[in-house]
PDB file of N, CA and C in Angstrom:
ATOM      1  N   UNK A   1      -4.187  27.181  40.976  1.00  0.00           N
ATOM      2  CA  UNK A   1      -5.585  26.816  41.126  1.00  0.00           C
ATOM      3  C   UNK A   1      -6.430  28.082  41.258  1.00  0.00           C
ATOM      4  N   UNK A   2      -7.773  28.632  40.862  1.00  0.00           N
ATOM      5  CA  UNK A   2      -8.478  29.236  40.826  1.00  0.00           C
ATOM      6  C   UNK A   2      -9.329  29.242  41.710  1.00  0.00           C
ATOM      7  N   UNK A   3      -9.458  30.210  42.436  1.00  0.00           N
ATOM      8  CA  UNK A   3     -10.890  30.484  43.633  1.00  0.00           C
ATOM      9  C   UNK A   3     -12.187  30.599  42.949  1.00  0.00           C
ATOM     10  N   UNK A   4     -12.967  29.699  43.552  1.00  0.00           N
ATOM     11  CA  UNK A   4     -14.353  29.108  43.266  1.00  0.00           C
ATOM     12  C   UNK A   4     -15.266  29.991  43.829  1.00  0.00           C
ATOM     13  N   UNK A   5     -14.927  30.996  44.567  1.00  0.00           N
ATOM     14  CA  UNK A   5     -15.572  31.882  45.426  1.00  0.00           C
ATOM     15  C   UNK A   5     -17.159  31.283  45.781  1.00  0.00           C
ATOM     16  N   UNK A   6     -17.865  32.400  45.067  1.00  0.00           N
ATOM     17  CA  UNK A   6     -18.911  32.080  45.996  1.00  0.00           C
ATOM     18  C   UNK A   6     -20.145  31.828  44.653  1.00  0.00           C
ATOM     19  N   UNK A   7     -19.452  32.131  43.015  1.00  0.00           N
ATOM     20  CA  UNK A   7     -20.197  31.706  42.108  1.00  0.00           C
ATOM     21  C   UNK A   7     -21.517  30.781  42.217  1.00  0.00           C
ATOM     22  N   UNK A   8     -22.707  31.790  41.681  1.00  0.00           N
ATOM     23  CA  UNK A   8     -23.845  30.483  41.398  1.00  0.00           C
ATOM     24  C   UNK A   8     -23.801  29.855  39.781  1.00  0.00           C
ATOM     25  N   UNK A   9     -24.383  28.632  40.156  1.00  0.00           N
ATOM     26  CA  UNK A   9     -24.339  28.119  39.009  1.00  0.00           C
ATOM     27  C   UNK A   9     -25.377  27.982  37.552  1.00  0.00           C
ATOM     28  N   UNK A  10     -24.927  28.045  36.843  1.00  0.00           N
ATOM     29  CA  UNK A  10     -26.262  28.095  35.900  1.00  0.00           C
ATOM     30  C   UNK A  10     -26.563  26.811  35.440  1.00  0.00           C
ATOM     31  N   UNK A  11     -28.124  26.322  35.182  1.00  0.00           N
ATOM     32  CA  UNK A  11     -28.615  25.283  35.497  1.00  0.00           C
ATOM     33  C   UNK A  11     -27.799  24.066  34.366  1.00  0.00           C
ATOM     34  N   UNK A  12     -27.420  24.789  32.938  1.00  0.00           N
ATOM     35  CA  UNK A  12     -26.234  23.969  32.124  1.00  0.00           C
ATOM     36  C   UNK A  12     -25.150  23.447  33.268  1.00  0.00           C
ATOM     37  N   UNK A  13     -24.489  24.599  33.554  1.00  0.00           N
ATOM     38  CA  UNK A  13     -23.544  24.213  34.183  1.00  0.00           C
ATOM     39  C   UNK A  13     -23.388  22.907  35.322  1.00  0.00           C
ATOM     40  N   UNK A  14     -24.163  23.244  36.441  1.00  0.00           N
ATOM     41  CA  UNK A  14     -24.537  22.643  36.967  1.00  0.00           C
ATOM     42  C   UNK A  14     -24.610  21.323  36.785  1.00  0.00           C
ATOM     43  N   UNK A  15     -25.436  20.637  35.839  1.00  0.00           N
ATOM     44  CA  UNK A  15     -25.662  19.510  35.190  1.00  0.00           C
ATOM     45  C   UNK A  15     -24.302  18.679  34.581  1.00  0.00           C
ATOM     46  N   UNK A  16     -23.629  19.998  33.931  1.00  0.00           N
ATOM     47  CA  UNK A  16     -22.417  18.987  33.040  1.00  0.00           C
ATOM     48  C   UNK A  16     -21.387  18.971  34.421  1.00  0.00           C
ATOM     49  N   UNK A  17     -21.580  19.805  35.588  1.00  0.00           N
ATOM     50  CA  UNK A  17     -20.638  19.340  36.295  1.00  0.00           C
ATOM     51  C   UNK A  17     -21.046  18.098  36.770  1.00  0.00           C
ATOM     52  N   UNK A  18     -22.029  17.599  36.878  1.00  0.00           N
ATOM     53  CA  UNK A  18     -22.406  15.837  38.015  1.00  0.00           C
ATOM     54  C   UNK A  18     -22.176  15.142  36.910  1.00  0.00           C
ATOM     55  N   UNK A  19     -22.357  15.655  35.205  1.00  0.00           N
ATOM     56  CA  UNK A  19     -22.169  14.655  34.219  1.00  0.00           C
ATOM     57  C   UNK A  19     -20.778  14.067  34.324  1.00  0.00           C
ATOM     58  N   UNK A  20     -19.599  14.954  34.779  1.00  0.00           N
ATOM     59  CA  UNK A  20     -18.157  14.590  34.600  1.00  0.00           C
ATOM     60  C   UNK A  20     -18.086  14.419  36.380  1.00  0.00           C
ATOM     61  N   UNK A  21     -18.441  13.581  36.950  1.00  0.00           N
ATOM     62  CA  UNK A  21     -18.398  12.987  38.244  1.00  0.00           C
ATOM     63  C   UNK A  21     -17.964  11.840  38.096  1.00  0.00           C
ATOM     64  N   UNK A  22     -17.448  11.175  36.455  1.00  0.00           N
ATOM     65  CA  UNK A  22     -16.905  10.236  36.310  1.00  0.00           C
ATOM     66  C   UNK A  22     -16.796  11.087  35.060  1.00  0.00           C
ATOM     67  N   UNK A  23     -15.726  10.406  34.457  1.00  0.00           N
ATOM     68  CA  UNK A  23     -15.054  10.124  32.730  1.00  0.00           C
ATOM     69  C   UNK A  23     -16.374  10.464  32.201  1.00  0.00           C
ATOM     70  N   UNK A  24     -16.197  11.481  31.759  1.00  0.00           N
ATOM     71  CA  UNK A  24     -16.961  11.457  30.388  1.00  0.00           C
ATOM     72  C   UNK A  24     -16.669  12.333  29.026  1.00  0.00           C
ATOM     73  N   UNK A  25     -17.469  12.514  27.993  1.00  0.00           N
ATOM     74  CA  UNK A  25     -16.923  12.824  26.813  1.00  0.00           C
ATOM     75  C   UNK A  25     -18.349  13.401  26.803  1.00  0.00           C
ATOM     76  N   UNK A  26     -18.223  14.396  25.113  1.00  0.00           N
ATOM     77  CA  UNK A  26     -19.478  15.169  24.857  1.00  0.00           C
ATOM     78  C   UNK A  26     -20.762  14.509  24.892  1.00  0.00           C
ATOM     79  N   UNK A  27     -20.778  13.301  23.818  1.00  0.00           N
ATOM     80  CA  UNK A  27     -21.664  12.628  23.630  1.00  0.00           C
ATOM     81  C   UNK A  27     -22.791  12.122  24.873  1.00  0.00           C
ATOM     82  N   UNK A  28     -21.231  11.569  25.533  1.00  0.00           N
ATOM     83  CA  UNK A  28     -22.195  10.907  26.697  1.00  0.00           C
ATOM     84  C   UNK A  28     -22.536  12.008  27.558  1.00  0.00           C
ATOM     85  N   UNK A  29     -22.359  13.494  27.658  1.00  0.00           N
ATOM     86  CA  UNK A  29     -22.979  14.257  28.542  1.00  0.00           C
ATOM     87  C   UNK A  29     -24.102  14.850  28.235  1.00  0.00           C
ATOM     88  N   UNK A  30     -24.242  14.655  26.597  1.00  0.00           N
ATOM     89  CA  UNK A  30     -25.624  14.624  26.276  1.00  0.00           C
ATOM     90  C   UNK A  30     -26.943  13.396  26.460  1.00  0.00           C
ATOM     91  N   UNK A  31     -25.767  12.409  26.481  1.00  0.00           N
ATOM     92  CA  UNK A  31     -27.356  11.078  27.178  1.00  0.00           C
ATOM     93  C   UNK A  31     -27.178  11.502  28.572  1.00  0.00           C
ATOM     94  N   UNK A  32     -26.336  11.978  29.147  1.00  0.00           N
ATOM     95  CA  UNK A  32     -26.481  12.198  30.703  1.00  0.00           C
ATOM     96  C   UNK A  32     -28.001  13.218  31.469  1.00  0.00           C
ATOM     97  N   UNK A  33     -27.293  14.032  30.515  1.00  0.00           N
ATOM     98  CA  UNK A  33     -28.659  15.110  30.620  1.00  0.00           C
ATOM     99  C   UNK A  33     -29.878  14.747  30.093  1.00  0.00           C
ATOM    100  N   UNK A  34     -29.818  14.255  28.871  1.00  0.00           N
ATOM    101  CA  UNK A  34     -31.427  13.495  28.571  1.00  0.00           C
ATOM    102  C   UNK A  34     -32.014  12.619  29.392  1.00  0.00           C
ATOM    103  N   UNK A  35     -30.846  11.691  29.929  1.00  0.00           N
ATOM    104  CA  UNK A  35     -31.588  10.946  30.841  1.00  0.00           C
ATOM    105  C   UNK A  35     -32.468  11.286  32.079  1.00  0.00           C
ATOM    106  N   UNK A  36     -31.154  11.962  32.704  1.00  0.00           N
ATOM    107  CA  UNK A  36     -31.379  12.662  34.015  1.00  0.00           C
ATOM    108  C   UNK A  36     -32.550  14.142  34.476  1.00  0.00           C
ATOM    109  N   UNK A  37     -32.651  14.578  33.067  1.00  0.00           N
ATOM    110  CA  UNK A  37     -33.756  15.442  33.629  1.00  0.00           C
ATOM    111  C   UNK A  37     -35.085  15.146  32.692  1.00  0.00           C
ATOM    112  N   UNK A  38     -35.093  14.068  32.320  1.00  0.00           N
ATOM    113  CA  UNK A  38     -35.973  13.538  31.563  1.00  0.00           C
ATOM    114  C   UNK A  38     -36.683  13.764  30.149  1.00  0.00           C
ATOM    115  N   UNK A  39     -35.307  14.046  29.246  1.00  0.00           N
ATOM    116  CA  UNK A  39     -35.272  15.302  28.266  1.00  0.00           C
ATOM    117  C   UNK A  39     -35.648  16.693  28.114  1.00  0.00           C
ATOM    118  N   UNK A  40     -36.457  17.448  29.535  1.00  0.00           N
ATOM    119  CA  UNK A  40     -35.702  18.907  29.285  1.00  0.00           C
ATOM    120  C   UNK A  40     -35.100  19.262  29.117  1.00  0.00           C
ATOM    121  N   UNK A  41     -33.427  18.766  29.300  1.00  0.00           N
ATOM    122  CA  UNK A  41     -32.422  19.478  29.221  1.00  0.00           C
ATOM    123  C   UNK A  41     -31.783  18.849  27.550  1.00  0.00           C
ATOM    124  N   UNK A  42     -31.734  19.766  26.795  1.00  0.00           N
ATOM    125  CA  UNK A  42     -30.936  19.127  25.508  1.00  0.00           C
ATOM    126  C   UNK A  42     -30.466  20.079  24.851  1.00  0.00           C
ATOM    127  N   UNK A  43     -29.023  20.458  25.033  1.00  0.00           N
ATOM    128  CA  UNK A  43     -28.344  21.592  24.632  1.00  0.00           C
ATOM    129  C   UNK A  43     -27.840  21.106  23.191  1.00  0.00           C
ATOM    130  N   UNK A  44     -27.712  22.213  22.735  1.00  0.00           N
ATOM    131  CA  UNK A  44     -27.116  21.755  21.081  1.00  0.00           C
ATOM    132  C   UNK A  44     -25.848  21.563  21.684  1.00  0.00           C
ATOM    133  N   UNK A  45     -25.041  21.472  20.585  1.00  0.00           N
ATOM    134  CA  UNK A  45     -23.842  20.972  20.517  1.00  0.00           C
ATOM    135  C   UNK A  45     -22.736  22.517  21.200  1.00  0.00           C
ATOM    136  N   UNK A  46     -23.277  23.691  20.182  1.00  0.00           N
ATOM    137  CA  UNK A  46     -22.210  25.188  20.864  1.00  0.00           C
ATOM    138  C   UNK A  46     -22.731  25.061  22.438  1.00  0.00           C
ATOM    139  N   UNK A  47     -23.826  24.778  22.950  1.00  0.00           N
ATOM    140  CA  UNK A  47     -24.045  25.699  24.530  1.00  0.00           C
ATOM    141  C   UNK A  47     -23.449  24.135  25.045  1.00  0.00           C
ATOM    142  N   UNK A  48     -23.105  23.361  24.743  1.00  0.00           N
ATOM    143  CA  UNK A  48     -22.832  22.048  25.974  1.00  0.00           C
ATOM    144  C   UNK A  48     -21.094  21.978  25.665  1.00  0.00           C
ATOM    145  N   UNK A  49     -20.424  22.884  24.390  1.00  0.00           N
ATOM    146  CA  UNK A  49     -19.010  23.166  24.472  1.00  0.00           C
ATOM    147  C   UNK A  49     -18.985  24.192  24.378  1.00  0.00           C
ATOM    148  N   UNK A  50     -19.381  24.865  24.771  1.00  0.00           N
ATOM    149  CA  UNK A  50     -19.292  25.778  25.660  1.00  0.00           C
ATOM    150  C   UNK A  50     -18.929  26.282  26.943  1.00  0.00           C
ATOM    151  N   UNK A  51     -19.862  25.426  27.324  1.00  0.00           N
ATOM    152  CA  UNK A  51     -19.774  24.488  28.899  1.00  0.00           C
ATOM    153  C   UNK A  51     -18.994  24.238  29.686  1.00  0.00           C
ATOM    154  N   UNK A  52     -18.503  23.268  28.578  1.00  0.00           N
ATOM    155  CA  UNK A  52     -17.342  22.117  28.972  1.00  0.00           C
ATOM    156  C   UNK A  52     -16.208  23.079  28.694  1.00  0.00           C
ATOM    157  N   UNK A  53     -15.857  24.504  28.028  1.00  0.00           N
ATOM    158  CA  UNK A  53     -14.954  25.348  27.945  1.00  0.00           C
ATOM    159  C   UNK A  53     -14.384  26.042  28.842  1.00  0.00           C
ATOM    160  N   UNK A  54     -15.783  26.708  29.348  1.00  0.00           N
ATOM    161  CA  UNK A  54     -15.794  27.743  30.405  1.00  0.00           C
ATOM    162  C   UNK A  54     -15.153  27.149  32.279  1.00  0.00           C
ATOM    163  N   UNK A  55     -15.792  25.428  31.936  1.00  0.00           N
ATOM    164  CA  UNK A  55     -15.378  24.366  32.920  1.00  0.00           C
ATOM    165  C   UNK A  55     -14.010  24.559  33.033  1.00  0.00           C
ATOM    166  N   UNK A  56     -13.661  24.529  31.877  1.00  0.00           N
ATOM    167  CA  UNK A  56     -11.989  23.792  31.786  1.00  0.00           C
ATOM    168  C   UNK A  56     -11.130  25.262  31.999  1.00  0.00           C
ATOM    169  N   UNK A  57     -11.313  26.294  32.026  1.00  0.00           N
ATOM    170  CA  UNK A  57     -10.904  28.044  32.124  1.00  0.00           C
ATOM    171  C   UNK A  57     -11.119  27.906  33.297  1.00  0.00           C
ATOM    172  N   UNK A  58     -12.122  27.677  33.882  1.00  0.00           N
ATOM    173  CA  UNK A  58     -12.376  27.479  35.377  1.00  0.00           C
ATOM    174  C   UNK A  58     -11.673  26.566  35.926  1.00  0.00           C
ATOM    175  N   UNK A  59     -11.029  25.737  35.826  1.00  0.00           N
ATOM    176  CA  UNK A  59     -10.649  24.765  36.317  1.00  0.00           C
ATOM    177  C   UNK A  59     -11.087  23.586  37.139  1.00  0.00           C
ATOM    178  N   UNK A  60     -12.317  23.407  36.773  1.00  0.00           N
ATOM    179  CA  UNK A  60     -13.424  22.786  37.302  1.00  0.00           C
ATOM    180  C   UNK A  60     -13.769  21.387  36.818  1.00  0.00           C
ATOM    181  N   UNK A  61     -13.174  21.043  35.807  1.00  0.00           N
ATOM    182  CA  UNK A  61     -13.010  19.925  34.894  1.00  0.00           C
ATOM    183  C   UNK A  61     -11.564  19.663  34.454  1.00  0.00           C
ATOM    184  N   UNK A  62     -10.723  18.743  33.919  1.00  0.00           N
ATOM    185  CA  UNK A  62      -9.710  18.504  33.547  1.00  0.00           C
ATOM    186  C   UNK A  62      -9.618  17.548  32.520  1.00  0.00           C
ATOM    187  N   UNK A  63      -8.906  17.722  31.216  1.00  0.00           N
ATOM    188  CA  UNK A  63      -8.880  16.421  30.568  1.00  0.00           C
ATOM    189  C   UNK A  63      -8.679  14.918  31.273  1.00  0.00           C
ATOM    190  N   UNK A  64      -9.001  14.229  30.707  1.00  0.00           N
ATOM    191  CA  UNK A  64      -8.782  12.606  31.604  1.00  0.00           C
ATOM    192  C   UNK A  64      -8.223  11.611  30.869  1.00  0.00           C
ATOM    193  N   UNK A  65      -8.619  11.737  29.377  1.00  0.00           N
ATOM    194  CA  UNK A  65      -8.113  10.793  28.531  1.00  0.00           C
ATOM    195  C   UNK A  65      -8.511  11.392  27.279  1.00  0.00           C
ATOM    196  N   UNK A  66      -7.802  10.637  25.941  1.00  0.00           N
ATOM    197  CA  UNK A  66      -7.842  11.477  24.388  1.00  0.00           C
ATOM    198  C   UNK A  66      -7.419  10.217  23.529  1.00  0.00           C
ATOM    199  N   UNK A  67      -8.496  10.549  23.064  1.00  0.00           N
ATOM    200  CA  UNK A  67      -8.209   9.288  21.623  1.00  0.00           C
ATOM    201  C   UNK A  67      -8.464   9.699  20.311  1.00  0.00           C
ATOM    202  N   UNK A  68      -8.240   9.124  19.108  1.00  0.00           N
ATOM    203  CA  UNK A  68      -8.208  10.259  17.706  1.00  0.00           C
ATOM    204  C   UNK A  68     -10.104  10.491  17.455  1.00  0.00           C
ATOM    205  N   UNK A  69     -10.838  10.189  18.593  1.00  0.00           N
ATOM    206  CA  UNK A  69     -11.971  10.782  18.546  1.00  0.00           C
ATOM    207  C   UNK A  69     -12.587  11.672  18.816  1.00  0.00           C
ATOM    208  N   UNK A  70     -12.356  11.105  20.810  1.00  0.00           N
ATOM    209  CA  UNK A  70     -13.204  12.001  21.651  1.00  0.00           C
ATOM    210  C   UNK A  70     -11.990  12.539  22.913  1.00  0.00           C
ATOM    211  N   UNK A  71     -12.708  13.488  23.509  1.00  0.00           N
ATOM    212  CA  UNK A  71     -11.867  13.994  24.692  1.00  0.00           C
ATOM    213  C   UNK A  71     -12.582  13.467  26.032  1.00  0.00           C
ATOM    214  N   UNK A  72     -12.237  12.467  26.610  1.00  0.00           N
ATOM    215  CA  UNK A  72     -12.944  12.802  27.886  1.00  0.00           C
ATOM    216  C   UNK A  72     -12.493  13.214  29.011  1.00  0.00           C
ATOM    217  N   UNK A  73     -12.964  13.885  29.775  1.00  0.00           N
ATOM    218  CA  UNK A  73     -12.843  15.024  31.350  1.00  0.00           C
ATOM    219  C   UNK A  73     -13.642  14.241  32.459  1.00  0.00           C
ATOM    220  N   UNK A  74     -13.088  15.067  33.238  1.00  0.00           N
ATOM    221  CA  UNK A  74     -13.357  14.180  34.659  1.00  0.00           C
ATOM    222  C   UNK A  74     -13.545  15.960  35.413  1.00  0.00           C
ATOM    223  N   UNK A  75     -14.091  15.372  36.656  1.00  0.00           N
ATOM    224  CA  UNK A  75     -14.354  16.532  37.648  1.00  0.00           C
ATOM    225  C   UNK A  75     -12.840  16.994  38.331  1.00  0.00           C
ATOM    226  N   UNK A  76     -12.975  18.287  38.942  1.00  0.00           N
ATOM    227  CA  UNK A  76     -11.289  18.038  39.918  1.00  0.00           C
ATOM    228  C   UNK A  76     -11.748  18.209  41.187  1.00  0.00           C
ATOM    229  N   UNK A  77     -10.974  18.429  42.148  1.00  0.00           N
ATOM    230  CA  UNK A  77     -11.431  18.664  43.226  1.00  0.00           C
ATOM    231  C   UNK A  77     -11.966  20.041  43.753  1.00  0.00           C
ATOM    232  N   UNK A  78     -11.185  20.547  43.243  1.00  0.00           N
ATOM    233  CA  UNK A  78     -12.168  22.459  42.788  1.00  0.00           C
ATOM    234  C   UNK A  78     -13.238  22.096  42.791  1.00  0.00           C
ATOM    235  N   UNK A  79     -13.872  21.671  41.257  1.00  0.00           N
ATOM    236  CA  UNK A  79     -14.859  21.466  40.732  1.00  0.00           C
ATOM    237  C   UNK A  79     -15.852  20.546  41.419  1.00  0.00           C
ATOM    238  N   UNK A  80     -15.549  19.573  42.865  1.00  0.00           N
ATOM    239  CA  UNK A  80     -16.044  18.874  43.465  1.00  0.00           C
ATOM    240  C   UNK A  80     -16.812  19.676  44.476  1.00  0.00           C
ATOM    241  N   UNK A  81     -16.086  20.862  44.743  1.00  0.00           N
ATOM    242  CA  UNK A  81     -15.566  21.269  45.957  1.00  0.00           C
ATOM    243  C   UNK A  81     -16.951  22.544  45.567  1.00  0.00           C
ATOM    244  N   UNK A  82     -17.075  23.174  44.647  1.00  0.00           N
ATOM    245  CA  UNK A  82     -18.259  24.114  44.034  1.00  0.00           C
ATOM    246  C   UNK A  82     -19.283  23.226  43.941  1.00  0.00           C
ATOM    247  N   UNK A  83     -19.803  21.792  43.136  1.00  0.00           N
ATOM    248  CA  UNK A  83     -20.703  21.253  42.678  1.00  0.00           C
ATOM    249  C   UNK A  83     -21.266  21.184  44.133  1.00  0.00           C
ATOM    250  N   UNK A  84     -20.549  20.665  45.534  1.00  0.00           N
ATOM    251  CA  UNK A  84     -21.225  20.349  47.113  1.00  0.00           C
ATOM    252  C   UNK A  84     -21.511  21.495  47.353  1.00  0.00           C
ATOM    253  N   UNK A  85     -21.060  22.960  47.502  1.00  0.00           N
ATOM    254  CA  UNK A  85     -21.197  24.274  47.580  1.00  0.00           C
ATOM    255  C   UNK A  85     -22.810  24.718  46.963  1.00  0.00           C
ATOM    256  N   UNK A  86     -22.899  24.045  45.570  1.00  0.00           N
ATOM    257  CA  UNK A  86     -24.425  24.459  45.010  1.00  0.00           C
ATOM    258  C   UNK A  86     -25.381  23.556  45.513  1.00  0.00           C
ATOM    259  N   UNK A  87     -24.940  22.004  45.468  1.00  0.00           N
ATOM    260  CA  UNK A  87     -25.969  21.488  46.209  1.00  0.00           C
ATOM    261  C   UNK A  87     -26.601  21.918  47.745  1.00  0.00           C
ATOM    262  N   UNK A  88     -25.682  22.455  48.718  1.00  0.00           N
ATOM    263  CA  UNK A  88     -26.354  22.737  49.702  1.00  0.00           C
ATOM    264  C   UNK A  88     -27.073  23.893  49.311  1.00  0.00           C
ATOM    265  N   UNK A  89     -26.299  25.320  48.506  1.00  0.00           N
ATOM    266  CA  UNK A  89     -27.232  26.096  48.151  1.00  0.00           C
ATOM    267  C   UNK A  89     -28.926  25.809  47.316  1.00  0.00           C
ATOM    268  N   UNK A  90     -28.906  24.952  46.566  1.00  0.00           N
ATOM    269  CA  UNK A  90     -29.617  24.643  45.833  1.00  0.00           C
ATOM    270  C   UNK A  90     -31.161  23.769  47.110  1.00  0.00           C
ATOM    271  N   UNK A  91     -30.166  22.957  48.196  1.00  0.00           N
ATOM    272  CA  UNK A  91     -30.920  22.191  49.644  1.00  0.00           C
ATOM    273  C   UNK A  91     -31.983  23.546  49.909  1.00  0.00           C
ATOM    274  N   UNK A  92     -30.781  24.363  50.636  1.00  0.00           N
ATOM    275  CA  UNK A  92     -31.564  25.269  51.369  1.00  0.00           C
ATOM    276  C   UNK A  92     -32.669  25.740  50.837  1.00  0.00           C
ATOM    277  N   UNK A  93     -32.859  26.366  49.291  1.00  0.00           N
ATOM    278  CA  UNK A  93     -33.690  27.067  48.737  1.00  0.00           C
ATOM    279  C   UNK A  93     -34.833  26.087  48.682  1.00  0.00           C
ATOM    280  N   UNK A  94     -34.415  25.027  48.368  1.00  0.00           N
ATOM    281  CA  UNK A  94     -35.758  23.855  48.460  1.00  0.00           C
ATOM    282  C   UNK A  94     -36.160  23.953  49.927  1.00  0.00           C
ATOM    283  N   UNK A  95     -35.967  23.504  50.757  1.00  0.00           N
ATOM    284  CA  UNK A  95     -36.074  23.714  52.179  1.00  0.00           C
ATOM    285  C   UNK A  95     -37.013  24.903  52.591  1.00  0.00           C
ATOM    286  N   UNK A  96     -36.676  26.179  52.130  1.00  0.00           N
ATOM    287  CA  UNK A  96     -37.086  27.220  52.398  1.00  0.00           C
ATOM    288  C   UNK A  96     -38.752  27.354  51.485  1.00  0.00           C
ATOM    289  N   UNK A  97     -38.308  27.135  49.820  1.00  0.00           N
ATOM    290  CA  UNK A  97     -39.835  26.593  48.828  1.00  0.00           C
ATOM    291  C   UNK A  97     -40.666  25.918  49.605  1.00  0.00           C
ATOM    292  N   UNK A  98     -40.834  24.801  50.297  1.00  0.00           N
ATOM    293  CA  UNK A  98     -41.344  23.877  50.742  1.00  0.00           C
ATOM    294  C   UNK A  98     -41.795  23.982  51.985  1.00  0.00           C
ATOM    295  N   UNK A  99     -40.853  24.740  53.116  1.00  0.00           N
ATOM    296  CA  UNK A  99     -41.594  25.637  54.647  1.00  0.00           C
ATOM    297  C   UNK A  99     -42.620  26.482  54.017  1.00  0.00           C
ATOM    298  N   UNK A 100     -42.162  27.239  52.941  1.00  0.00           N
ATOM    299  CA  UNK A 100     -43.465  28.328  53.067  1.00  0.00           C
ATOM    300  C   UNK A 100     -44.459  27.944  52.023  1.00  0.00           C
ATOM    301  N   UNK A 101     -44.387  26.896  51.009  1.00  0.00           N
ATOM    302  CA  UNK A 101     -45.761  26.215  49.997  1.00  0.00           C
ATOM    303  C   UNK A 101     -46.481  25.882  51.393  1.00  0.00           C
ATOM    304  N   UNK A 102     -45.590  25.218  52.406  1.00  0.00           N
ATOM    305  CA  UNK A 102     -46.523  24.130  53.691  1.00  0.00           C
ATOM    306  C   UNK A 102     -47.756  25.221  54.645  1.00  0.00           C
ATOM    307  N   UNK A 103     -46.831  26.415  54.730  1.00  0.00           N
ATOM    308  CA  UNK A 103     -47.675  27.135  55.502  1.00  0.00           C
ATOM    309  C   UNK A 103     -46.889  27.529  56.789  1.00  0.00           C
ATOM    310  N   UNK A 104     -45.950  27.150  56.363  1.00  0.00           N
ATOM    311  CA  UNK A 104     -44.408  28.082  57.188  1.00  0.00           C
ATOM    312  C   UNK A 104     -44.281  29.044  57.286  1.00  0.00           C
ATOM    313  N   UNK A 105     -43.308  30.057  57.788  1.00  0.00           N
ATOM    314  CA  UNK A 105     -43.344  31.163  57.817  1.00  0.00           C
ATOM    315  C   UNK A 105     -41.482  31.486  57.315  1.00  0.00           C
ATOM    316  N   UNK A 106     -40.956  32.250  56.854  1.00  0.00           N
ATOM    317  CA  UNK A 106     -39.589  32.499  55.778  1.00  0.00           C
ATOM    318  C   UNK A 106     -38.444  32.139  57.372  1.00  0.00           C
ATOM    319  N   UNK A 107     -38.409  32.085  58.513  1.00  0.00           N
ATOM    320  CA  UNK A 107     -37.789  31.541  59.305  1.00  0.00           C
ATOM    321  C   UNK A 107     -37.750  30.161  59.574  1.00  0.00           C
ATOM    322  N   UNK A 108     -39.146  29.093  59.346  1.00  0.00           N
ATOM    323  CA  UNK A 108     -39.140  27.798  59.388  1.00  0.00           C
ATOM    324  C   UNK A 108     -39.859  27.565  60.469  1.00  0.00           C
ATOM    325  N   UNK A 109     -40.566  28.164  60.777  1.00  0.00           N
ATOM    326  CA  UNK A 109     -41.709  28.062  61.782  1.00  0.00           C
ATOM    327  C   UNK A 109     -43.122  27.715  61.614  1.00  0.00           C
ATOM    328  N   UNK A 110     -43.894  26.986  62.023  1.00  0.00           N
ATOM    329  CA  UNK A 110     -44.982  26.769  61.392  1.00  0.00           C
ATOM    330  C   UNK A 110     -45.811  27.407  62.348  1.00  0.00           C
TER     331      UNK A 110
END
């Protein structure tokens, strides 16, 4: 297994990891992302296997199932285990945006 250290994520990444939070395949990680960020996000076809490459080197994704079509992957627990890791990183920074838009001060003090 591979150490997840302390890697940030890039905002692709990120995304196709909650996409494979269940079974999924290319296709559907492209309606995932259209849906979910309300079509900003729409990677061609190289940067979203790409993705799903660098995932699977990482060990962050795993095949799940294969048919003479599609491949679909699932998350692992690594890959569970980084995606909660960015969300709190990702919390805090909101947290911190939002004390000081309010009129906070960079400790959380108003």
């Amino acid at each position: 297994m591979r150490e997840c250290g302390n890697e940030i994520l890039t905002e692709i990444s990120y995304l196709v990891l909650l996409a494979f939070c269940s079974p999924n395949h290319g296709y559907g990680v492209m309606q995932f992302l259209e849906e979910h960020t309300e079509g900003r996000v729409k990677p061609g076809a190289g940067t979203l296997y790409g993705a799903v490459n660098a995932l699977l080197k990482k060990e962050w994704i795993a095949l799940y199932a294969r048919d003479d079509r599609k491949k679909t992957y699932l998350i692992t627990d690594q890959g569970r285990a980084v995606l909660e890791r960015e969300v709190r990183r990702l919390k805090l920074n909101y947290t911190l945006g939002q004390q000081i838009l309010n009129g906070g001060d960079e400790n959380g003090s108003d």
